[in-house]
C-alpha atoms as a PDB file:
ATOM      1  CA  UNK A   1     148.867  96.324  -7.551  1.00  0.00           C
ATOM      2  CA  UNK A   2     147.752  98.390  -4.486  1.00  0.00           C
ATOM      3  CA  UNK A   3     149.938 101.600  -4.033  1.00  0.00           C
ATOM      4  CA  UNK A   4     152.105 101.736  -0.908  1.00  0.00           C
ATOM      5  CA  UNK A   5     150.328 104.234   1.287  1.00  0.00           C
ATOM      6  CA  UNK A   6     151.262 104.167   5.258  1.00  0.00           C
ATOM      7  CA  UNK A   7     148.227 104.057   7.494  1.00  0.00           C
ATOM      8  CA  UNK A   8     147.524 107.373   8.890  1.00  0.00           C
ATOM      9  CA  UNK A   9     148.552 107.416  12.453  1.00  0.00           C
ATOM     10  CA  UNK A  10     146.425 108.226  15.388  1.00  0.00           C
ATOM     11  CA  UNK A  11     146.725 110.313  18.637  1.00  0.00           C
ATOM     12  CA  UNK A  12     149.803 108.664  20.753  1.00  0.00           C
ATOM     13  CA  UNK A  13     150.968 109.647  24.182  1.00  0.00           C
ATOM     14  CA  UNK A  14     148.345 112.306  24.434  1.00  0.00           C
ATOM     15  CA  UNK A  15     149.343 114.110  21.596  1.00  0.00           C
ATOM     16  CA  UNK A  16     147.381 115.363  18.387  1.00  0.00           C
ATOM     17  CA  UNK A  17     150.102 113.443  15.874  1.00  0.00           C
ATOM     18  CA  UNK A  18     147.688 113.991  12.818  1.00  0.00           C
ATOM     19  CA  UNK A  19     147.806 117.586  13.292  1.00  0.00           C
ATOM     20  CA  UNK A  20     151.574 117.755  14.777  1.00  0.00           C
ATOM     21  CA  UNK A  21     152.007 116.540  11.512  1.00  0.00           C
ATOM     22  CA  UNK A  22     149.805 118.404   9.640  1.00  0.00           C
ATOM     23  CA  UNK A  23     151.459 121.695  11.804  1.00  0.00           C
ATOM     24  CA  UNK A  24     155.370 120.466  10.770  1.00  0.00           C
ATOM     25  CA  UNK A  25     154.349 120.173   6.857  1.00  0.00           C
ATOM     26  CA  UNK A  26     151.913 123.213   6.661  1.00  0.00           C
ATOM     27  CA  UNK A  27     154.290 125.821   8.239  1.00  0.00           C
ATOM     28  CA  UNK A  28     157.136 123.987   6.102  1.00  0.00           C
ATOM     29  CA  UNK A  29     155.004 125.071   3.063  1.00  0.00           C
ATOM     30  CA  UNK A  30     154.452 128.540   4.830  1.00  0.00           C
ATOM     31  CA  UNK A  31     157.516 129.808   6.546  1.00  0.00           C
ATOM     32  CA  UNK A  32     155.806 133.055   7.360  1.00  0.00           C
ATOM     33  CA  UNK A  33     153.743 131.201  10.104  1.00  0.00           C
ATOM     34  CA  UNK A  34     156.755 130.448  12.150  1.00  0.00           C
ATOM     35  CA  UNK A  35     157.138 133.851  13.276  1.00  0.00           C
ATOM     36  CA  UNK A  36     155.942 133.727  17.102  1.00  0.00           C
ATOM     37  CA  UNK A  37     155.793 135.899  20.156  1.00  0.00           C
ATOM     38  CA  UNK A  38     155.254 134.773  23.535  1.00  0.00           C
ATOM     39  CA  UNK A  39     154.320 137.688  26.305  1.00  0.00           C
ATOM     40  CA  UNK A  40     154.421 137.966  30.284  1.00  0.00           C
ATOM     41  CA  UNK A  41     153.172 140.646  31.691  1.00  0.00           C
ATOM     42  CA  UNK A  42     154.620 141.311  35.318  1.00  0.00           C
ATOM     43  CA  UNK A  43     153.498 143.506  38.062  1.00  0.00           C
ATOM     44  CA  UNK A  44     155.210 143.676  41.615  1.00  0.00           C
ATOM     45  CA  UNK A  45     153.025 143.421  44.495  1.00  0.00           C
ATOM     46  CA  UNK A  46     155.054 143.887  47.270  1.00  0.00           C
ATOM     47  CA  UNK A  47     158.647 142.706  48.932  1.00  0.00           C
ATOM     48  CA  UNK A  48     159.973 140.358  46.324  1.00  0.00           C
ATOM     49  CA  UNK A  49     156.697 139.371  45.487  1.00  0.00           C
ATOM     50  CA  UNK A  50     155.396 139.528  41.734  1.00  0.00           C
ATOM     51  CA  UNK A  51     152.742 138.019  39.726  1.00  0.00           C
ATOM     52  CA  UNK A  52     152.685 137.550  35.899  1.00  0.00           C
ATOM     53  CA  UNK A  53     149.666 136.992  33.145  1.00  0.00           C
ATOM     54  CA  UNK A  54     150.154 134.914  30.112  1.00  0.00           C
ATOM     55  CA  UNK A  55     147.225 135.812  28.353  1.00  0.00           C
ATOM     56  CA  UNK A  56     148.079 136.190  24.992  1.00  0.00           C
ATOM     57  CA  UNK A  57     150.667 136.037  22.063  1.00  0.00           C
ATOM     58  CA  UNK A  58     151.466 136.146  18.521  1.00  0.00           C
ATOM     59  CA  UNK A  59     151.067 133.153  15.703  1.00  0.00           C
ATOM     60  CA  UNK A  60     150.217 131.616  12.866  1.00  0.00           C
ATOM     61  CA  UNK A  61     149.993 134.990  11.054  1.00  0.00           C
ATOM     62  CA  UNK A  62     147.628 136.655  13.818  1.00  0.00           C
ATOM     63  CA  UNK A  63     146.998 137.334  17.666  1.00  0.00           C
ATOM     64  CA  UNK A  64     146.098 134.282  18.882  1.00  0.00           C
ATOM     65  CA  UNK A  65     144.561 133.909  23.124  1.00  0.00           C
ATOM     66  CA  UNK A  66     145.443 131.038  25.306  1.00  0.00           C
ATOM     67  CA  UNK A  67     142.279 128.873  26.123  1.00  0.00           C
ATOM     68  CA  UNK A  68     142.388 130.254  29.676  1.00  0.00           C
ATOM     69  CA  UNK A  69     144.823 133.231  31.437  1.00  0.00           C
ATOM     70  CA  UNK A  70     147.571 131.744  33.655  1.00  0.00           C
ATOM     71  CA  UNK A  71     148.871 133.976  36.294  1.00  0.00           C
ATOM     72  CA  UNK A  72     152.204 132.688  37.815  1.00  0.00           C
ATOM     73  CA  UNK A  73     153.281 134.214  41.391  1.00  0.00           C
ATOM     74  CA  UNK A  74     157.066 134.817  42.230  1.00  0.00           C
ATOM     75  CA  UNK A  75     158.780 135.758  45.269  1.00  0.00           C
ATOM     76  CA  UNK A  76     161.866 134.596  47.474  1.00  0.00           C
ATOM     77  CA  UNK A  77     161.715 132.030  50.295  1.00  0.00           C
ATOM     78  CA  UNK A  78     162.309 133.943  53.899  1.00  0.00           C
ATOM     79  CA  UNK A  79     165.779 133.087  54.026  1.00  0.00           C
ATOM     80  CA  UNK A  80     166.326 135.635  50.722  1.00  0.00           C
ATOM     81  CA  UNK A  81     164.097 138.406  52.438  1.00  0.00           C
ATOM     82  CA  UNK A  82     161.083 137.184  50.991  1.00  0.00           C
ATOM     83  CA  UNK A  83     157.561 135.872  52.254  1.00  0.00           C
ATOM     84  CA  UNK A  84     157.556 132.485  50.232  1.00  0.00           C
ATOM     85  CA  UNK A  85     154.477 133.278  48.084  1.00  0.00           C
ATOM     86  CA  UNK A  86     155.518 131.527  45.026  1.00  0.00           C
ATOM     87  CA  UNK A  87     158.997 130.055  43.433  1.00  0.00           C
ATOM     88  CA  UNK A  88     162.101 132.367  42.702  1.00  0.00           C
ATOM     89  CA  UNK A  89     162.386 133.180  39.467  1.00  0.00           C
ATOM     90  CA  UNK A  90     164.969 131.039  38.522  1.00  0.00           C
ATOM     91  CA  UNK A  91     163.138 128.102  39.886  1.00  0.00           C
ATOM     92  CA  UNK A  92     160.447 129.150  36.729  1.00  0.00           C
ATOM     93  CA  UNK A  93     163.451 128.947  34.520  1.00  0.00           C
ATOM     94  CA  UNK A  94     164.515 125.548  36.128  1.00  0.00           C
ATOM     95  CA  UNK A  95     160.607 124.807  35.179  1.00  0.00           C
ATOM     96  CA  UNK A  96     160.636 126.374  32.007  1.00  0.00           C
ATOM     97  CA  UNK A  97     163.575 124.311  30.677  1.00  0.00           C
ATOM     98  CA  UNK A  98     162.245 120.805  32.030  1.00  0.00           C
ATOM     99  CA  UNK A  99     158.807 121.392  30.536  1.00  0.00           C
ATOM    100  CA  UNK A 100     159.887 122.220  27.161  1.00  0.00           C
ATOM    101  CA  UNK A 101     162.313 119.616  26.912  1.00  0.00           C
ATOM    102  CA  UNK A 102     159.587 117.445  28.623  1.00  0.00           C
ATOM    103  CA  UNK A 103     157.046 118.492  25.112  1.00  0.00           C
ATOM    104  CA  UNK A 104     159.491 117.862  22.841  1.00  0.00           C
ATOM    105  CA  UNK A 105     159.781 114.086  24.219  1.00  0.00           C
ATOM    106  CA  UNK A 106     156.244 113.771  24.017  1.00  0.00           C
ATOM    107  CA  UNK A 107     156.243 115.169  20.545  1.00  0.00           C
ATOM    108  CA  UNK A 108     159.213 113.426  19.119  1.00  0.00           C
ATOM    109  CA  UNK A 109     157.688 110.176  20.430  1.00  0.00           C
ATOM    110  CA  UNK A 110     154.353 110.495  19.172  1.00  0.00           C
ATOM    111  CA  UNK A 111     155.940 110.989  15.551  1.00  0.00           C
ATOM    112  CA  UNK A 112     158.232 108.488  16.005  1.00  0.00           C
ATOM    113  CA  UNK A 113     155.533 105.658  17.244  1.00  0.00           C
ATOM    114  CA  UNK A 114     156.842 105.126  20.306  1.00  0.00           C
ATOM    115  CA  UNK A 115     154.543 104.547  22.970  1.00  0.00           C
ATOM    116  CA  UNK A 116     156.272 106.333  26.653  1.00  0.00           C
ATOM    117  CA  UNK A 117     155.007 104.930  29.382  1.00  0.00           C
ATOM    118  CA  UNK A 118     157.077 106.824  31.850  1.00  0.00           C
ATOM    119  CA  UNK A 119     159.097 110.300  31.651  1.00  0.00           C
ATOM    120  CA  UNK A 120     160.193 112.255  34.631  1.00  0.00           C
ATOM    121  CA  UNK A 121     163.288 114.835  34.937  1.00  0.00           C
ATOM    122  CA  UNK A 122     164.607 116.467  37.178  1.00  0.00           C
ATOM    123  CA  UNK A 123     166.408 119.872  37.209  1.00  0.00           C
ATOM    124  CA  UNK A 124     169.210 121.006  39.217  1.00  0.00           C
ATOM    125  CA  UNK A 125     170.618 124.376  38.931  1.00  0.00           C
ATOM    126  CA  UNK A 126     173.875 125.572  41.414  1.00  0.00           C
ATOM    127  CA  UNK A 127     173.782 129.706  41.783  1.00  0.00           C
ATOM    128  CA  UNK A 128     176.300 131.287  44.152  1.00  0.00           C
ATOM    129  CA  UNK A 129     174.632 134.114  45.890  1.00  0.00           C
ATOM    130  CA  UNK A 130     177.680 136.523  45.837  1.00  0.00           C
ATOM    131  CA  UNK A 131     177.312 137.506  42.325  1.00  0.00           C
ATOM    132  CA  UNK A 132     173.568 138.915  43.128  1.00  0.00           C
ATOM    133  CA  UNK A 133     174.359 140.492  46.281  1.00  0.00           C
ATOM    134  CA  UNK A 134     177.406 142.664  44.456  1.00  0.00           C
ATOM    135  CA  UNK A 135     179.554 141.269  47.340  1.00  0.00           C
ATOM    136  CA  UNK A 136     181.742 139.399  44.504  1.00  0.00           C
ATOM    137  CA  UNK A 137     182.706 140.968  40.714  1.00  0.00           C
ATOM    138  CA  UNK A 138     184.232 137.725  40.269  1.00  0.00           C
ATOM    139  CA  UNK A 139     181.208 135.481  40.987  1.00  0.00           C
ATOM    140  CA  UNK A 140     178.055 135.613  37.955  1.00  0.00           C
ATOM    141  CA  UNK A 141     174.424 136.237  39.319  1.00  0.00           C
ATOM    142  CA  UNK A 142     172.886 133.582  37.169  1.00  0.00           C
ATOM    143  CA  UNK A 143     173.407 130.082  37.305  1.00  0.00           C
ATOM    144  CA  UNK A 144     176.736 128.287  37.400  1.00  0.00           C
ATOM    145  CA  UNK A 145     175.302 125.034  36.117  1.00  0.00           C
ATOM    146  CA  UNK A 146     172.187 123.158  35.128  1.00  0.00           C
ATOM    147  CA  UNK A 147     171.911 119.467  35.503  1.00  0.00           C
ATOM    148  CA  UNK A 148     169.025 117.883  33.848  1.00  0.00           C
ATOM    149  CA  UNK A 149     168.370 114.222  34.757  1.00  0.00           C
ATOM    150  CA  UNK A 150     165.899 112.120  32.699  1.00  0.00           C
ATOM    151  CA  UNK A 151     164.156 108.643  33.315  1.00  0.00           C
ATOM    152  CA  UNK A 152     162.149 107.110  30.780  1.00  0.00           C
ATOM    153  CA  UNK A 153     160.347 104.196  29.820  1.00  0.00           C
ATOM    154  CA  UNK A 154     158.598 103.165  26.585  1.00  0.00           C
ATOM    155  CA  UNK A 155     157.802 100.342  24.172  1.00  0.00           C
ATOM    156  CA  UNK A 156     161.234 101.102  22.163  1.00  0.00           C
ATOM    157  CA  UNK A 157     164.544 100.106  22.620  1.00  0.00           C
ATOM    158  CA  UNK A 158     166.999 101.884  24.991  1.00  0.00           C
ATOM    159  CA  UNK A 159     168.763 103.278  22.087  1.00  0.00           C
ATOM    160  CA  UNK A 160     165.109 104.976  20.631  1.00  0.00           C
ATOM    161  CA  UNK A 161     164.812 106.114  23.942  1.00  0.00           C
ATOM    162  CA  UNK A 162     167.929 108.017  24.410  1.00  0.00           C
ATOM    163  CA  UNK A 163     167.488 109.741  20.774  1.00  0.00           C
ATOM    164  CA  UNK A 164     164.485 111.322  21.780  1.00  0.00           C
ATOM    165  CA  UNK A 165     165.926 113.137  24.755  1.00  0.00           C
ATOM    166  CA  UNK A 166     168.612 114.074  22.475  1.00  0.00           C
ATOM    167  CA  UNK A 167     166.470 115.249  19.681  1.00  0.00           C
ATOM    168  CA  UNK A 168     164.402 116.993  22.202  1.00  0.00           C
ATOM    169  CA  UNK A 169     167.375 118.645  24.150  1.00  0.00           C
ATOM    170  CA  UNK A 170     168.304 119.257  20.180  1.00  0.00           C
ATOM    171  CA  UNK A 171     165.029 121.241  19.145  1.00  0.00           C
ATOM    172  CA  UNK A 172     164.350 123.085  22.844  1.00  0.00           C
ATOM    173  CA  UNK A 173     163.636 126.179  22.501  1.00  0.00           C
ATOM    174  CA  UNK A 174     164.686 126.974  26.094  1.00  0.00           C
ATOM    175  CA  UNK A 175     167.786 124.964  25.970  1.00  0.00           C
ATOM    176  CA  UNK A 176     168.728 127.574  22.860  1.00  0.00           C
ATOM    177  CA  UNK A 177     168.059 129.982  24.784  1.00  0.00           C
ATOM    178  CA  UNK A 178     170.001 129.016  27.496  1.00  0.00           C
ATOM    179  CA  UNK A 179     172.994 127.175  26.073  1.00  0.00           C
ATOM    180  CA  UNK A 180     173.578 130.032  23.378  1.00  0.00           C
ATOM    181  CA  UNK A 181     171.890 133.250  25.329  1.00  0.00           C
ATOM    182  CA  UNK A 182     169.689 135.671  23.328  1.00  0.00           C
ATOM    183  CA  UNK A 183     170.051 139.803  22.958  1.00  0.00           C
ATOM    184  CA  UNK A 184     167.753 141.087  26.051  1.00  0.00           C
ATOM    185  CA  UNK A 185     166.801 144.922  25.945  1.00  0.00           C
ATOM    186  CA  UNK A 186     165.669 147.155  28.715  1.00  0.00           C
ATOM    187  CA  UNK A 187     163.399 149.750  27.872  1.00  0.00           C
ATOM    188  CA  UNK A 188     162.043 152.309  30.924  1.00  0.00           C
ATOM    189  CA  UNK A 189     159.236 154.407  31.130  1.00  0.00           C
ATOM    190  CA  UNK A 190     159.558 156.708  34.546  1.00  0.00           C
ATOM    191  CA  UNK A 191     156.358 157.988  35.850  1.00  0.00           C
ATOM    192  CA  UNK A 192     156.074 160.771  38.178  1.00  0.00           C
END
């Protein structure tokens, strides 16, 4: 009698799903690799303009460097008093959401087996500019509302489909973020 062993299963939808795998059971058996810390590093450059560095962070037990340094410009478009050199920074947190919910899909279908042949989303957030201004108390500066739209295709049933958005929108870390807010400290250091 042969023991019942599951083929090992390969790379799907561009993702490493041996060592997704591998990652989910090793940091199970080590909880003290979870601990993370992601860093931006943001200098102003003039106007409303700003550029930040991701260069580096903290995981897996040590300092860890991205592959390559990505620099990410923001500013306002002209009609907010800026000179257009890059998206407002909520527009990165528009981005930020849809691309983490967007890795989790990828993720959560590669595990599953499913084989996407098509995701796209789109993200929607309504701000009222009176809150940022300080001409309204009564109106917030951040977003109203965010509405995320999905389309997807794959070789699973409609019903597969749907769970992995929801087990994605379930395990974003952005959407946590967002949905349940986080303590944010200020810290200034004045030089004269």
């Amino acid at each position: 009698m042969q023991p019942n062993t599951k083929p090992a299963r390969g790379p799907l939808n561009g993702v490493d799903t041996p060592n997704l795998l591998a990652t989910i059971n090793f940091v199970a058996g080590q909880p003290e690799l979870a601990k993370f810390q992601f860093r931006a590093h943001n200098q102003w450059v003039e106007g409303t303009h700003s550029k930040s560095a991701m260069l580096g962070f903290y995981g897996a037990g040590q300092e860890q460097n991205h592959a390559r340094a990505t620099y990410a410009d923001s500013d306002h478009p002209t009609v907010l008093c800026g000179a257009d050199r890059g998206p407002t920074p909520v527009e990165w947190l528009l981005h930020g959401l849809a691309s983490c919910l967007m890795a989790g899909v990828a993720n959560i279908a590669a595990a599953r087996g499913i084989k996407l042949t098509k995701v796209q989303c789109a993200v929607d957030g309504d701000i009222d500019l009176r809150g940022i201004l300080g001409i309204s108390e009564e109106v917030r500066n951040g977003f109203q509302n965010i509405q995320v739209s999905f389309e997807i295709e794959g070789d699973a049933p409609a019903e597969k489909l749907n769970q992995l958005i929801e087990q994605a929108r379930a395990r974003s870390a952005v959407f946590d973020v967002l949905t349940n807010g986080v303590p944010v400290t200020v810290g200034i250091k004045t030089i004269q």
